[in-house]
N, C-alpha and C. Protein backbone atom coordinates (compact mmCIF):
# COMPACT_ATOMS: atom_id res chain seq x y z
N UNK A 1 31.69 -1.60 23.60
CA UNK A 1 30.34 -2.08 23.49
C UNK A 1 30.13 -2.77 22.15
N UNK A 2 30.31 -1.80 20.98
CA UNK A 2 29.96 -2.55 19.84
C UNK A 2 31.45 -2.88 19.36
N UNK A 3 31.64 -4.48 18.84
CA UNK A 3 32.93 -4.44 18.81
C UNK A 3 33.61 -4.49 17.19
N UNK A 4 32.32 -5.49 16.17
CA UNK A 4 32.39 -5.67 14.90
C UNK A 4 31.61 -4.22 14.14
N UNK A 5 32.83 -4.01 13.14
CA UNK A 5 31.96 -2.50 12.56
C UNK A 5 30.69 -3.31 11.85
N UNK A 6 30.80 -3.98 11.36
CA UNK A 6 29.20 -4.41 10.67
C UNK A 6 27.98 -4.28 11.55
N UNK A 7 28.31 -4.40 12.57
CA UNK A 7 27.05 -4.01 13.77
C UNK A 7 26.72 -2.77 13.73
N UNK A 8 27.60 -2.01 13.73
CA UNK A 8 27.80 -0.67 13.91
C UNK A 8 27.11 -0.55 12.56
N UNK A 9 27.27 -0.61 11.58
CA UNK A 9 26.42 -0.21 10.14
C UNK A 9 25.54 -0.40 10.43
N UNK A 10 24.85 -1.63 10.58
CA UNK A 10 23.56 -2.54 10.95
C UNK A 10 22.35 -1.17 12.05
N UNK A 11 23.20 -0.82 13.02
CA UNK A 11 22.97 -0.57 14.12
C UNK A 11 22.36 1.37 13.49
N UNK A 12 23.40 1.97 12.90
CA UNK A 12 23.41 3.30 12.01
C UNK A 12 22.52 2.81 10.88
N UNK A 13 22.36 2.10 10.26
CA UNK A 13 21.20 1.82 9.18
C UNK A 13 19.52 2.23 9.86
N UNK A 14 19.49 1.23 10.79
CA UNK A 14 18.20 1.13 11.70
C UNK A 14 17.29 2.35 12.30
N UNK A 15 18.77 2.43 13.14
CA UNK A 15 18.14 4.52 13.55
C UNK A 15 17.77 5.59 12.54
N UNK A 16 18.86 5.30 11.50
CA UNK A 16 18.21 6.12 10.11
C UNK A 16 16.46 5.77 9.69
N UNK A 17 16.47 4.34 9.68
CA UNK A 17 15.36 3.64 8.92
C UNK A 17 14.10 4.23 10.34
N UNK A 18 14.26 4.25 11.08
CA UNK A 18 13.27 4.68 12.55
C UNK A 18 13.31 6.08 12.31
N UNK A 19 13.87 6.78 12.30
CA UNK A 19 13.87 7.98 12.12
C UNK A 19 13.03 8.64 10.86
N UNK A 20 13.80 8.21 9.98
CA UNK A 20 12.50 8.34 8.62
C UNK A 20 11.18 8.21 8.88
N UNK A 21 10.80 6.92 9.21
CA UNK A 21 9.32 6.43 9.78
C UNK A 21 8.47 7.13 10.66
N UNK A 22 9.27 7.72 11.45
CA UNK A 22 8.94 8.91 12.63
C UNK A 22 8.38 10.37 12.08
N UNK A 23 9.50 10.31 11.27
CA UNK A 23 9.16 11.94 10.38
C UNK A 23 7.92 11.87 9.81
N UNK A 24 8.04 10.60 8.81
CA UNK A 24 7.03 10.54 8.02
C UNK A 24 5.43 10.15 8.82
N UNK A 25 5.71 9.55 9.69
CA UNK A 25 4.28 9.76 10.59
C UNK A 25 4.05 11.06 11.64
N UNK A 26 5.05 11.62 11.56
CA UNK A 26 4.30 12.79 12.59
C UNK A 26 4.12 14.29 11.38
N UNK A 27 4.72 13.82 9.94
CA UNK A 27 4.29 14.85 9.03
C UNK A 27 5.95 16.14 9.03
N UNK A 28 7.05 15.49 9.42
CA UNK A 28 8.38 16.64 9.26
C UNK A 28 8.90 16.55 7.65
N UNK A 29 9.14 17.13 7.00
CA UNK A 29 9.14 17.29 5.36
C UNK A 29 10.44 17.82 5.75
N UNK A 30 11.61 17.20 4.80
CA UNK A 30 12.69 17.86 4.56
C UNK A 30 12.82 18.68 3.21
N UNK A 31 13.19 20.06 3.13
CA UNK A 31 13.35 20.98 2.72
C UNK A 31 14.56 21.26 2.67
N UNK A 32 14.78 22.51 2.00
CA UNK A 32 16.63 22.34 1.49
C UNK A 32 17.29 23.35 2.26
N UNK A 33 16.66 23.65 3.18
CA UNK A 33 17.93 23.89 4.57
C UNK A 33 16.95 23.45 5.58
N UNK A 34 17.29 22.04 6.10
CA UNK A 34 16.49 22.08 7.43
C UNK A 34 14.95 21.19 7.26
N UNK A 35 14.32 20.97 8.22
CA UNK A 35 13.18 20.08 8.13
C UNK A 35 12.01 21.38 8.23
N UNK A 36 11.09 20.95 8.52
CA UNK A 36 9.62 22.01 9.01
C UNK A 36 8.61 20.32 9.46
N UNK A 37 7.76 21.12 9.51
CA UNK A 37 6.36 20.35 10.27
C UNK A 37 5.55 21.11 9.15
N UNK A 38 4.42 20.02 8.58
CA UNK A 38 3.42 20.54 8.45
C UNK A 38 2.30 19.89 8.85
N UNK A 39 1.83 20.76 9.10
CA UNK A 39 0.15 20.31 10.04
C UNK A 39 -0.26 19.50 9.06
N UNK A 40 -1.30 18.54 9.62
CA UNK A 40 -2.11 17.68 8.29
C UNK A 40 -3.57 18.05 9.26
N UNK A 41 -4.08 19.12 8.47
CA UNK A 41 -5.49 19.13 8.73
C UNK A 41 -6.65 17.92 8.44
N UNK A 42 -8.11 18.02 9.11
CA UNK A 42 -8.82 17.12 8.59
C UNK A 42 -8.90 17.03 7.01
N UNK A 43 -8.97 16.01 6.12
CA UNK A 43 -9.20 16.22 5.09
C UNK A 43 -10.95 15.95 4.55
N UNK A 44 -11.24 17.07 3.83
CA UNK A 44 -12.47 16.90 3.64
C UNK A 44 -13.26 15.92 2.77
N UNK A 45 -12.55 15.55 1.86
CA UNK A 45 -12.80 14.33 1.46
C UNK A 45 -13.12 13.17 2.57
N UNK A 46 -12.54 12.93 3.15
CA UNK A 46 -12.36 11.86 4.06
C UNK A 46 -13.44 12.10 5.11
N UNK A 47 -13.85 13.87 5.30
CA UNK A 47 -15.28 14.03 6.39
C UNK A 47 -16.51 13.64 5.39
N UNK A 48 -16.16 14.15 4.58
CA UNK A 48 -17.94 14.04 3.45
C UNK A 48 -17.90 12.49 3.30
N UNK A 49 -16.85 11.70 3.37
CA UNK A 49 -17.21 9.97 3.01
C UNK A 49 -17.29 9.21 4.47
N UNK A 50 -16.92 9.75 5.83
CA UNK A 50 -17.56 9.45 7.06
C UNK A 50 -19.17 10.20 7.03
N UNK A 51 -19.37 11.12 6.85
CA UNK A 51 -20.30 11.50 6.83
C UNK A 51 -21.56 10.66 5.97
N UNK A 52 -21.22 10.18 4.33
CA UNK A 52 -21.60 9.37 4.12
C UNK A 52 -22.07 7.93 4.74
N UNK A 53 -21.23 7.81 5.38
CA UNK A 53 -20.92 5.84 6.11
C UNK A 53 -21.81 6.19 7.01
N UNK A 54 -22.11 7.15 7.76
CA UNK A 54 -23.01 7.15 9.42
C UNK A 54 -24.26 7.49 8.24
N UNK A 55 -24.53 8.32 7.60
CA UNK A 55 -26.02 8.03 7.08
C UNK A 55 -26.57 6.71 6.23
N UNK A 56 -25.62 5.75 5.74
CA UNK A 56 -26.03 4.51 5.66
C UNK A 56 -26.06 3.49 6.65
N UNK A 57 -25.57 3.66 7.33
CA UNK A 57 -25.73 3.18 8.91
C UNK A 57 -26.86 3.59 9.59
N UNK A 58 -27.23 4.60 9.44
CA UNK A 58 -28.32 4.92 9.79
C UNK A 58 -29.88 4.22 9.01
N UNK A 59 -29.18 4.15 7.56
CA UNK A 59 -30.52 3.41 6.75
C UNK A 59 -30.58 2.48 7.42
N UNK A 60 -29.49 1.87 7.00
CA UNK A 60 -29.14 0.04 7.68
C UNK A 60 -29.97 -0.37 8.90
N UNK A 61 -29.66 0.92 9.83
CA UNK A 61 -30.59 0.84 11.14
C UNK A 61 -31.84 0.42 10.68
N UNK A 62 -32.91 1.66 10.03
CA UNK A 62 -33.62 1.50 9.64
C UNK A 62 -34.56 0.10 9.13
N UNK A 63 -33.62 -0.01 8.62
CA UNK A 63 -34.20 -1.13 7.70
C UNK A 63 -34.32 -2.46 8.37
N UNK A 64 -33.44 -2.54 9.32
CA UNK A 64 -33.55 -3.63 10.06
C UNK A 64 -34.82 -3.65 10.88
N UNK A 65 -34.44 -2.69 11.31
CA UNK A 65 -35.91 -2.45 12.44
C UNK A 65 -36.96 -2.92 11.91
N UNK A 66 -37.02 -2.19 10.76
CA UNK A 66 -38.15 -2.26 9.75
C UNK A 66 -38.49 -3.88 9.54
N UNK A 67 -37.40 -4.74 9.52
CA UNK A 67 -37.52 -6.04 8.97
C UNK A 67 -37.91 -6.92 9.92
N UNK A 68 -37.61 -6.57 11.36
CA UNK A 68 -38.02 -7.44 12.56
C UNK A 68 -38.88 -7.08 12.98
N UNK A 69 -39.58 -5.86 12.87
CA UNK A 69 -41.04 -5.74 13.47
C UNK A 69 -42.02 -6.49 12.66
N UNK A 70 -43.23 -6.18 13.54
CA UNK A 70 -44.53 -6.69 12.68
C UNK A 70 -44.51 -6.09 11.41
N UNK A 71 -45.87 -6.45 10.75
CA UNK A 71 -46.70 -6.29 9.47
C UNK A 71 -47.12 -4.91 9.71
N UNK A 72 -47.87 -4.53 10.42
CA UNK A 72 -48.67 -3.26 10.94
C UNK A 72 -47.08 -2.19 11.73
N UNK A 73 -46.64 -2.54 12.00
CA UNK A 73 -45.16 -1.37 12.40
C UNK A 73 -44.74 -1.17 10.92
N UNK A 74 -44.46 -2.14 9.93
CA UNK A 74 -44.04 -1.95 8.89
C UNK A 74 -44.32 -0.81 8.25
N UNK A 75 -45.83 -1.07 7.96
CA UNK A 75 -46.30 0.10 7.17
C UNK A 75 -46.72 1.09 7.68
N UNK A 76 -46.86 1.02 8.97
CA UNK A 76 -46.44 2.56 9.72
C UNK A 76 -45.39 3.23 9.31
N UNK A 77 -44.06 2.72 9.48
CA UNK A 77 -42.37 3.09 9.07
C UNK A 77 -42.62 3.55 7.87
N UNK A 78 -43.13 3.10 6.97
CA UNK A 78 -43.14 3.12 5.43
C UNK A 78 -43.65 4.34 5.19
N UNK A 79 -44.92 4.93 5.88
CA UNK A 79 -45.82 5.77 5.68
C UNK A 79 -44.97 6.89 6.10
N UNK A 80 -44.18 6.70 7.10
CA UNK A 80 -43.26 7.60 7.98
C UNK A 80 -42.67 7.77 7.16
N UNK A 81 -41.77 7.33 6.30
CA UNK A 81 -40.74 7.69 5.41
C UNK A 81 -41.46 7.96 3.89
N UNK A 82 -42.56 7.92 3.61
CA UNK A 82 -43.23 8.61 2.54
C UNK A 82 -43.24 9.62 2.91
N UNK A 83 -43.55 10.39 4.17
CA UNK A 83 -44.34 11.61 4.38
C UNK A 83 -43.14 11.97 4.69
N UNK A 84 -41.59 11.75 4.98
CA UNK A 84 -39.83 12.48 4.90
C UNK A 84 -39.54 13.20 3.84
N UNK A 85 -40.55 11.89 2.95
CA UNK A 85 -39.51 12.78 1.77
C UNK A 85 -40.68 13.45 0.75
């Protein structure tokens, strides 16, 4: 099948290089006898700054609304969000 060894390197390079990539995206850590798995929990950093992004999204909402309605919806909204906070 393979007839030039340089293929064969080429070919053993690749699967190594895929293999790595694999580990490293499904989270397998090599250790000094043997691999393991470690879980990658949610990170909380990363929930408190989604969490962030949907409540400015939510202003954003806001505000738009706010900007395409009338004069009189306006300061309804406004009054609404005086008396929130």
């Amino acid at each position: 099948m393979i007839d030039n060894p340089f293929t064969m390197v080429v070919l053993i390079v690749a699967i190594i290089a895929i293999s790595r990539v694999l580990q490293a995206k499904y989270g397998v850590v090599r250790r000094h006898k043997g691999e393991e798995l470690i879980a990658r929990g949610p990170d909380p950093e990363a929930e408190r700054l989604r969490a962030e992004v949907k409540a400015l999204k939510d202003r954003v909402a806001v505000l738009e609304r706010l900007a395409t309605d009338g004069s009189s919806a306006l300061e309804r909204e406004f009054e609404k969000l005086r008396d929130r906070d």
